[in-house]
N, C-alpha and C. Protein backbone atom coordinates (compact mmCIF):
# COMPACT_ATOMS: atom_id res chain seq x y z
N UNK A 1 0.84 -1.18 0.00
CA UNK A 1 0.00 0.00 0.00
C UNK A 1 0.89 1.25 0.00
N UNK A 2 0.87 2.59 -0.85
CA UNK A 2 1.03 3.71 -1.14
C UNK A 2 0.90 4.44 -0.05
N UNK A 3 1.63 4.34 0.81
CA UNK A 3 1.56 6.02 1.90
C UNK A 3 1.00 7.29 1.08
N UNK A 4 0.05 7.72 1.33
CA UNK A 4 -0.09 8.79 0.94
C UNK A 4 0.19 10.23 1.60
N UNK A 5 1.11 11.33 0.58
CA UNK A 5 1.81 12.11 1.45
C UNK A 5 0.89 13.95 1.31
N UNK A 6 1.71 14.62 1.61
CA UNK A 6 0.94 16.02 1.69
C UNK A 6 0.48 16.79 0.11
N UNK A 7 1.47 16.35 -0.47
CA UNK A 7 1.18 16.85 -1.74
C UNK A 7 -0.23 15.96 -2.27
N UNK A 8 -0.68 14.72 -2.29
CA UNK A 8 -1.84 13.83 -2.00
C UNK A 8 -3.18 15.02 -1.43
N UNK A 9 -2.80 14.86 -0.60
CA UNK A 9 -3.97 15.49 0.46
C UNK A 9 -3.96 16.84 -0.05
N UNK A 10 -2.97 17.64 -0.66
CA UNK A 10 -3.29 18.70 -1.01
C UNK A 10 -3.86 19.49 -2.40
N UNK A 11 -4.00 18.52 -3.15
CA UNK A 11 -4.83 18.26 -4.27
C UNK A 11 -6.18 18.04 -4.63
N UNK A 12 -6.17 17.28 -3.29
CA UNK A 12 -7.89 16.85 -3.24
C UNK A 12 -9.05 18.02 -3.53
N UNK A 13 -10.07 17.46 -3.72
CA UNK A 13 -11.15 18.31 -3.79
C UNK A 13 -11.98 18.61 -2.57
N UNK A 14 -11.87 19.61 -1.98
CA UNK A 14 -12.31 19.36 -0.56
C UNK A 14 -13.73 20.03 -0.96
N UNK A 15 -14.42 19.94 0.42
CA UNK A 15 -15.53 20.14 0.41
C UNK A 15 -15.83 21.67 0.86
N UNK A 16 -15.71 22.80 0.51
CA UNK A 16 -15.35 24.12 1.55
C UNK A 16 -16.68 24.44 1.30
N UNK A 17 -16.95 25.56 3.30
CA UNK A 17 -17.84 25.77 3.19
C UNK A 17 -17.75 27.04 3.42
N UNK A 18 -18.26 28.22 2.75
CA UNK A 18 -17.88 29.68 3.04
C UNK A 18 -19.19 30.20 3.82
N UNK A 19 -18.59 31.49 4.48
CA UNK A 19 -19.30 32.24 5.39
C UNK A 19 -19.11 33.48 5.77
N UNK A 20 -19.69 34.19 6.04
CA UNK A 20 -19.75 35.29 6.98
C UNK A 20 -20.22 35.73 8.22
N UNK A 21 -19.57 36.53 9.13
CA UNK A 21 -19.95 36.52 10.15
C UNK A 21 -19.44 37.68 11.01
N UNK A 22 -19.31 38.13 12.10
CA UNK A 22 -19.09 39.24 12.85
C UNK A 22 -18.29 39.28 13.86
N UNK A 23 -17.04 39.91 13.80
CA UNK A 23 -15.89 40.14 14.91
C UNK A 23 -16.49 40.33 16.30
N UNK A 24 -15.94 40.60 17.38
CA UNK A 24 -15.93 41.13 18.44
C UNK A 24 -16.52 42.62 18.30
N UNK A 25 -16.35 42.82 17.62
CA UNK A 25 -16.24 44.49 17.42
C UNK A 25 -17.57 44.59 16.29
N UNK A 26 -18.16 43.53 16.21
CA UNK A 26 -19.22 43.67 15.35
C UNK A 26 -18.80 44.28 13.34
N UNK A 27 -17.50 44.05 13.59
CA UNK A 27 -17.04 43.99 11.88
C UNK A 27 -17.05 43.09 10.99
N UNK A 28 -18.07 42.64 9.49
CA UNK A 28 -17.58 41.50 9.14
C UNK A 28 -16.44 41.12 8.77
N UNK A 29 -16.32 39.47 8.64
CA UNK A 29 -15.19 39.04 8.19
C UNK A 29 -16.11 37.75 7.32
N UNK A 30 -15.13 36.96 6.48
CA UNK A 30 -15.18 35.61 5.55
C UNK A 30 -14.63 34.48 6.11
N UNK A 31 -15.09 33.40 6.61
CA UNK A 31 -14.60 32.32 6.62
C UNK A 31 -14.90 31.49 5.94
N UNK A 32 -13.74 30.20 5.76
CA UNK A 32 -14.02 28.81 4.51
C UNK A 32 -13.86 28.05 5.77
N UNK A 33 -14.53 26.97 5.40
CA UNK A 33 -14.32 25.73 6.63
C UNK A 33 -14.61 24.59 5.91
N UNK A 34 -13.66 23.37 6.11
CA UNK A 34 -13.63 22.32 4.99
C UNK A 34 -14.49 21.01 6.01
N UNK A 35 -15.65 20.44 4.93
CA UNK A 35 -16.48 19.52 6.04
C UNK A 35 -15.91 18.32 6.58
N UNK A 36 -15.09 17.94 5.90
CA UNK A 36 -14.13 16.95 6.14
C UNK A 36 -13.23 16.91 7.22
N UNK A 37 -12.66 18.27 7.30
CA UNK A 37 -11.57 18.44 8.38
C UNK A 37 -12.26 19.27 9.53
N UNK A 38 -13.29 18.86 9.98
CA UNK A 38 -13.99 19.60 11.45
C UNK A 38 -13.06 20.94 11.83
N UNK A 39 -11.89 20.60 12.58
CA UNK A 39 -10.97 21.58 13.10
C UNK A 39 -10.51 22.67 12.37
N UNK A 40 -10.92 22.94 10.74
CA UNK A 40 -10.28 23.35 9.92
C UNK A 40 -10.58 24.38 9.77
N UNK A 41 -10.76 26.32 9.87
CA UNK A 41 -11.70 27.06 10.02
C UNK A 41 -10.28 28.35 9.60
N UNK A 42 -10.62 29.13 8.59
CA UNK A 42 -9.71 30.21 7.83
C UNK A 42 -10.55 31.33 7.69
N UNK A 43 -10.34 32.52 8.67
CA UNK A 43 -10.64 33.67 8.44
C UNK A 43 -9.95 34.78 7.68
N UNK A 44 -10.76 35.78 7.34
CA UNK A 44 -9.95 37.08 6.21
C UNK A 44 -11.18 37.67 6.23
N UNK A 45 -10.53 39.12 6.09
CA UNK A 45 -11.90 40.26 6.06
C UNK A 45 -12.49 40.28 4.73
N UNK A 46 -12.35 39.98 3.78
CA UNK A 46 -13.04 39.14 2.27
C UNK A 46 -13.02 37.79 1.87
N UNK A 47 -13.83 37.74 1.20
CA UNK A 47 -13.63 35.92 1.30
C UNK A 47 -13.28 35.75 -0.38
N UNK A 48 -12.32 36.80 -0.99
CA UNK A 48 -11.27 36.56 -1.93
C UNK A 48 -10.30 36.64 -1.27
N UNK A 49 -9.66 36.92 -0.27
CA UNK A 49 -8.70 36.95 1.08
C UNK A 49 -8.84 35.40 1.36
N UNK A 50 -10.02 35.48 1.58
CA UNK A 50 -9.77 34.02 2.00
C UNK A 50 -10.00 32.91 1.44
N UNK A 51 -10.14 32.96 -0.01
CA UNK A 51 -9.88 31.84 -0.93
C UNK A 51 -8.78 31.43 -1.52
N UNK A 52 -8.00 32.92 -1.38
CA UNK A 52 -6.57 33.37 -2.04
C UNK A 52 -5.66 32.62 -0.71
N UNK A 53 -6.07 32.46 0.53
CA UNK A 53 -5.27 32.40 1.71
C UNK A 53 -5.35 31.12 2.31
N UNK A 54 -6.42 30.42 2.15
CA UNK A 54 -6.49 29.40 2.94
C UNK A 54 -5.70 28.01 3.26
N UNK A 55 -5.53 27.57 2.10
CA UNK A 55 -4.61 26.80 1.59
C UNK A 55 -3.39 26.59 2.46
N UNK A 56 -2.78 28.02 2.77
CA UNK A 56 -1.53 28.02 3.56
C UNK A 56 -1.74 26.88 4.81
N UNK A 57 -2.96 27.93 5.49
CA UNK A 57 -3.46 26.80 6.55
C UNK A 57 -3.46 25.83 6.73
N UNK A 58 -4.16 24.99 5.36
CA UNK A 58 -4.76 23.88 5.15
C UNK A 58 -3.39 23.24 5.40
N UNK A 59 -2.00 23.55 4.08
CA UNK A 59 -0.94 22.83 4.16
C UNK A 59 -0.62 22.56 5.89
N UNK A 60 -0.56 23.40 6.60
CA UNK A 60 0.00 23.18 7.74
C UNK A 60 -0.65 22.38 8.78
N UNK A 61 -2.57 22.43 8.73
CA UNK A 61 -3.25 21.60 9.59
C UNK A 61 -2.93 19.91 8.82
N UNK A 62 -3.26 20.25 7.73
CA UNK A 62 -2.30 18.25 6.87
C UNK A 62 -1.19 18.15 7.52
N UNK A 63 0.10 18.70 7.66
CA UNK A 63 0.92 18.61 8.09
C UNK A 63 1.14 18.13 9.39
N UNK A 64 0.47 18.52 10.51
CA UNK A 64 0.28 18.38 11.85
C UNK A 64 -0.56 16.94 11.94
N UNK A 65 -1.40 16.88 11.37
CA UNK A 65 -2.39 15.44 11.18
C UNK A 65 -1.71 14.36 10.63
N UNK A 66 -0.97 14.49 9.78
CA UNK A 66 0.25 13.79 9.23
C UNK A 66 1.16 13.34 10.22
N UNK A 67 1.85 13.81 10.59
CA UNK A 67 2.46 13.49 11.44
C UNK A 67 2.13 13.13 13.40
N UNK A 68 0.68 13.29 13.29
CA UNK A 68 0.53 12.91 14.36
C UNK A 68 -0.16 11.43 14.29
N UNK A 69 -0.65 11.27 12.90
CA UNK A 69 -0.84 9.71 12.44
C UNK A 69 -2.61 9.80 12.67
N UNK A 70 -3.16 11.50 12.41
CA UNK A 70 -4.47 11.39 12.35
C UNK A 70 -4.81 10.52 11.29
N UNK A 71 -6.35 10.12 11.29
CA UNK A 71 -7.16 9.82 10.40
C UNK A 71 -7.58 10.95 9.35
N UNK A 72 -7.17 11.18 8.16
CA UNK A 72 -7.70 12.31 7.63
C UNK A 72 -8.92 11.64 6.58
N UNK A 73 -10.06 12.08 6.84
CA UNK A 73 -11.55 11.94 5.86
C UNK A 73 -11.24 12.73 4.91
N UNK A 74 -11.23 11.74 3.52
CA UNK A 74 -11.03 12.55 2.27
C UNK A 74 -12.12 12.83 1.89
N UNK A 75 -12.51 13.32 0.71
CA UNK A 75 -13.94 13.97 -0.16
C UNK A 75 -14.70 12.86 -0.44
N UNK A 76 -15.79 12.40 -0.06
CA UNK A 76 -16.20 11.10 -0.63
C UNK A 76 -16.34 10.29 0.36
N UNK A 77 -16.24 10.41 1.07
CA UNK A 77 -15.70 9.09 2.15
C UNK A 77 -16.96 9.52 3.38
N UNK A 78 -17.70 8.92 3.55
CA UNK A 78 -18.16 9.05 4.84
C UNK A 78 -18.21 8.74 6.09
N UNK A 79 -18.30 9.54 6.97
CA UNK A 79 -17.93 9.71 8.30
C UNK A 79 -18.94 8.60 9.01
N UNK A 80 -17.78 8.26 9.80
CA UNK A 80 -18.32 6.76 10.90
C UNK A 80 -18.44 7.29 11.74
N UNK A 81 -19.55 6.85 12.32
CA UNK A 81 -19.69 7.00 13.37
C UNK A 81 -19.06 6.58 14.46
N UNK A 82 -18.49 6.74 15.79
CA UNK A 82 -18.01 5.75 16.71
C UNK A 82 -18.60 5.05 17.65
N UNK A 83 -18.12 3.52 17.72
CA UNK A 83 -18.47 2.99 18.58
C UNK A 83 -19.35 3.16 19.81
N UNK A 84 -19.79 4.51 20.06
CA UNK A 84 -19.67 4.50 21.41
C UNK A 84 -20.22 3.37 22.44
N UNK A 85 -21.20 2.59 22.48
CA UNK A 85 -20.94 1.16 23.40
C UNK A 85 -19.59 1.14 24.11
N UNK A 86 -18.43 1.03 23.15
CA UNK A 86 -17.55 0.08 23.83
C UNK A 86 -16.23 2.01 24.20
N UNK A 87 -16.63 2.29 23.34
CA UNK A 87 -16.14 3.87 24.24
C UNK A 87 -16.40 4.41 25.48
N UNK A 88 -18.00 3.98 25.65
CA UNK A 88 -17.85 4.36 26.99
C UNK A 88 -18.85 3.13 27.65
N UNK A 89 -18.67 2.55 28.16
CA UNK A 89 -19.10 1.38 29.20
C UNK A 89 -19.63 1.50 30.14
């Protein structure tokens, strides 16, 4: 089996979900958030800022998941549920 590496994962077609929403200060801003990667969440005060920007992120949250030997859910793939029975007893 093919290890698959960052350049892999960074090709994919992810699933992004864009948004808007309101600072502290009640200013908008743009966020993308990929459905796949829960934790994954890229703000910019336009969301050509943040289409142009995100990516960076992305490389670095793959990166960290990579090497921590996460499970990464690609495009397509659907999410299992867990066990819980034997999770929590």
């Amino acid at each position: 089996m093919t290890q698959k590496d960052l350049d892999y994962y960074l090709n994919l077609n992810w699933t992004l979900i864009e948004g808007e929403d309101l600072d502290f200060e009640g200013k908008p801003y743009h966020y993308i958030m990929i459905e796949e990667i829960p934790s994954f969440c890229f703000c910019a005060k336009t969301i050509d800022k943040a289409r142009e920007n995100y990516k960076k992120q992305l490389k670095l949250s793959l990166m960290v998941m990579l090497e921590s030997g996460e499970t990464i859910r690609e495009p397509g793939e659907v999410e299992t549920e867990p066990d819980w029975e034997n999770l929590c007893p």
